[in-house]
C-alpha atoms as a PDB file:
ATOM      1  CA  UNK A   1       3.225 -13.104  16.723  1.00  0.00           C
ATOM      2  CA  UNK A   2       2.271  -9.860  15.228  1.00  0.00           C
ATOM      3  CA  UNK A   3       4.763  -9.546  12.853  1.00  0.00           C
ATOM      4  CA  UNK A   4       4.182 -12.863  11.317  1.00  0.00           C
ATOM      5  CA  UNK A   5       0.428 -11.803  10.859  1.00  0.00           C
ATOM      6  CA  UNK A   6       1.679  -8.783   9.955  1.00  0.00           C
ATOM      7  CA  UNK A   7       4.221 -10.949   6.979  1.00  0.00           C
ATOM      8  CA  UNK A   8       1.063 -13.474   6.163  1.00  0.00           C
ATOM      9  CA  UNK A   9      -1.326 -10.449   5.521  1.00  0.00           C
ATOM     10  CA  UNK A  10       1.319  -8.394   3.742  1.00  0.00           C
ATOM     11  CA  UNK A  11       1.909 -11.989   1.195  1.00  0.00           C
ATOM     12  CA  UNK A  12      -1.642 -12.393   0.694  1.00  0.00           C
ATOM     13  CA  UNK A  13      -2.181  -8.622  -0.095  1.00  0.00           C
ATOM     14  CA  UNK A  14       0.519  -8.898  -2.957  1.00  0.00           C
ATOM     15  CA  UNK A  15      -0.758 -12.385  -3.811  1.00  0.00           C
ATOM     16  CA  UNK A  16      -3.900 -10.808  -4.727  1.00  0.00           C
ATOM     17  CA  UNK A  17      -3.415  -7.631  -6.284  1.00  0.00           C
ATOM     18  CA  UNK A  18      -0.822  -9.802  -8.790  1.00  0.00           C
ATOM     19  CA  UNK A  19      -3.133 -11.927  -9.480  1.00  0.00           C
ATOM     20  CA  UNK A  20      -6.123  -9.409 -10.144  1.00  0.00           C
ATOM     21  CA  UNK A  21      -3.333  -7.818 -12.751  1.00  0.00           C
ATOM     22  CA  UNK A  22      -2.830 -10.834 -14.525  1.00  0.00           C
ATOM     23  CA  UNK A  23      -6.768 -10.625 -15.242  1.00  0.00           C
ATOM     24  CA  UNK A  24      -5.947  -7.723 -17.314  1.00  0.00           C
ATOM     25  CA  UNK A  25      -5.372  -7.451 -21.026  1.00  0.00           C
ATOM     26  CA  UNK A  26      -2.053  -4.899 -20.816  1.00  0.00           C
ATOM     27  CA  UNK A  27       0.019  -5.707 -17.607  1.00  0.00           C
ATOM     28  CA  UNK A  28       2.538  -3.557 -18.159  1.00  0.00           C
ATOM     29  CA  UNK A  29      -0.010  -0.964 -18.098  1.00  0.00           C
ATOM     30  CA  UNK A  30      -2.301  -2.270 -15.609  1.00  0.00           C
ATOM     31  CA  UNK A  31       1.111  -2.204 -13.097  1.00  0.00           C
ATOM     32  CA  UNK A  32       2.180   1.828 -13.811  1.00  0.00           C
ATOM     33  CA  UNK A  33      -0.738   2.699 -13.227  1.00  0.00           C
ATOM     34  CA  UNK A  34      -1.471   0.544  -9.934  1.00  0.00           C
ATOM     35  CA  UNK A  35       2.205   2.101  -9.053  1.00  0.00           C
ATOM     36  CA  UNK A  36       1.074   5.611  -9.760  1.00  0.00           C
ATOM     37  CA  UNK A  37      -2.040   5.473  -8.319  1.00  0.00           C
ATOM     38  CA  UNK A  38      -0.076   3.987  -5.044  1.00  0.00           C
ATOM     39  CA  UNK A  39       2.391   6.877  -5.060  1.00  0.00           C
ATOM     40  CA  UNK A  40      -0.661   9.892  -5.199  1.00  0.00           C
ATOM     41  CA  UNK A  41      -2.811   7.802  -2.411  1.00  0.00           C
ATOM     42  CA  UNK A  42       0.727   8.177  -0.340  1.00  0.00           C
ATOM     43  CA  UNK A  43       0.918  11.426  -0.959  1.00  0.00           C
ATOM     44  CA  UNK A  44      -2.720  12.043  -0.649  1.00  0.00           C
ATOM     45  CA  UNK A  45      -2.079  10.486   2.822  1.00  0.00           C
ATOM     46  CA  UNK A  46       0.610  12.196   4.084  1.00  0.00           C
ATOM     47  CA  UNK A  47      -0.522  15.840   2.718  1.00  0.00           C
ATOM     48  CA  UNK A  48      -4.092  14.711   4.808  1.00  0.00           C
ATOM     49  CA  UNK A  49      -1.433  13.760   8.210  1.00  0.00           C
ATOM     50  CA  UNK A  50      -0.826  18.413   7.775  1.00  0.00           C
ATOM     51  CA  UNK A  51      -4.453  18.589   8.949  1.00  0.00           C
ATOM     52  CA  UNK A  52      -5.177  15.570  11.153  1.00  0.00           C
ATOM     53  CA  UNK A  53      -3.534  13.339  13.206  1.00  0.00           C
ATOM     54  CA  UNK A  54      -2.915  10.239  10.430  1.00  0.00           C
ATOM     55  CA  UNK A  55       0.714  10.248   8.924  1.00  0.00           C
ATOM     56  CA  UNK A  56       2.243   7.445   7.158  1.00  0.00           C
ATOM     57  CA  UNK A  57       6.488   8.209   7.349  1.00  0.00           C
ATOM     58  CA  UNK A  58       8.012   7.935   3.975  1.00  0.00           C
ATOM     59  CA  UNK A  59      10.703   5.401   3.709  1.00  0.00           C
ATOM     60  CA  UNK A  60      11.665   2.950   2.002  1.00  0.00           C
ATOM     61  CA  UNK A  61       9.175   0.564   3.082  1.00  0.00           C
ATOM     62  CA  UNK A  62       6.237   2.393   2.668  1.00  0.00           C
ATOM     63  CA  UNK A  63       7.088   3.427  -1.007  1.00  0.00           C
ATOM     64  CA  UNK A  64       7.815   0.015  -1.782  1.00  0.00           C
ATOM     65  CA  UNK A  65       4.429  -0.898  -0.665  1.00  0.00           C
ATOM     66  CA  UNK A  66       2.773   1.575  -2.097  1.00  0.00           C
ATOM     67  CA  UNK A  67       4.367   0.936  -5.596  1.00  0.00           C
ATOM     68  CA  UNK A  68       4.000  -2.587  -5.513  1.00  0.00           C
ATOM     69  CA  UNK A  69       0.620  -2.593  -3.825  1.00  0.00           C
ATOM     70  CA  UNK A  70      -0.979   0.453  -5.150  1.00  0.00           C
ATOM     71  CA  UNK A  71      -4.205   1.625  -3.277  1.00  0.00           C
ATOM     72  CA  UNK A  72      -4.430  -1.807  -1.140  1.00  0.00           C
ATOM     73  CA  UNK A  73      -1.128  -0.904  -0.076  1.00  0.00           C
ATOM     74  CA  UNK A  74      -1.154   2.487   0.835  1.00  0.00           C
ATOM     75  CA  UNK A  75      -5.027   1.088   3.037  1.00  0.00           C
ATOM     76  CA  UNK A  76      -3.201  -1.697   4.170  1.00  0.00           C
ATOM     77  CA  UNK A  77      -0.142   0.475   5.470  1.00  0.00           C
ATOM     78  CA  UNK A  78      -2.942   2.819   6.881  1.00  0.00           C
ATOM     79  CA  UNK A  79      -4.554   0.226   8.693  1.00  0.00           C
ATOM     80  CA  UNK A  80      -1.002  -1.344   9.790  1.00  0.00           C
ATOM     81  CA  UNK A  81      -0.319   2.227  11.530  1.00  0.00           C
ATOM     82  CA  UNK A  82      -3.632   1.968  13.365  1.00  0.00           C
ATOM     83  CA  UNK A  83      -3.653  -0.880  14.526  1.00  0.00           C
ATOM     84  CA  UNK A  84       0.416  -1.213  15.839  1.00  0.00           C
ATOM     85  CA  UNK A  85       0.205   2.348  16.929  1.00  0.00           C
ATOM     86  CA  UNK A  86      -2.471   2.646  19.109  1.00  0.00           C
END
């Protein structure tokens, strides 16, 4: 049960953000920099989980997120963790 809600929310997370960059005039641009901006808010995560007790583990799934789903992403993983953790 969870991981199907976990499936539907992570499908309408992508749906969205793809269709909020198809709003924009350069999409090629609009997606490097959604990517890059996903990559520092992963770092900017995990150099926070040195300080207090919130850590996202870098593998392959969570960089693939974070690429393809930029800041929602990197919230939604955040939010994933919380949520399945505790």
């Amino acid at each position: 049960m969870t991981v199907r809600l976990f499936q539907l929310l992570l499908v309408f997370g992508l749906a969205n953000i793809l269709f909020g960059l198809k709003k924009q005039k350069y999409l090629l641009k609009g997606i490097g920099t959604s990517a890059a901006l996903g990559c520092c808010a992963l770092f900017a995560v995990r150099f926070i989980g040195l300080f207090f007790p919130v850590s996202l583990p870098l593998n392959l799934f969570t960089v693939t997120i974070s690429v393809f789903g930029g800041i929602p992403g990197v919230i939604f993983l955040l939010l994933g963790e919380c949520v399945f953790t505790f």
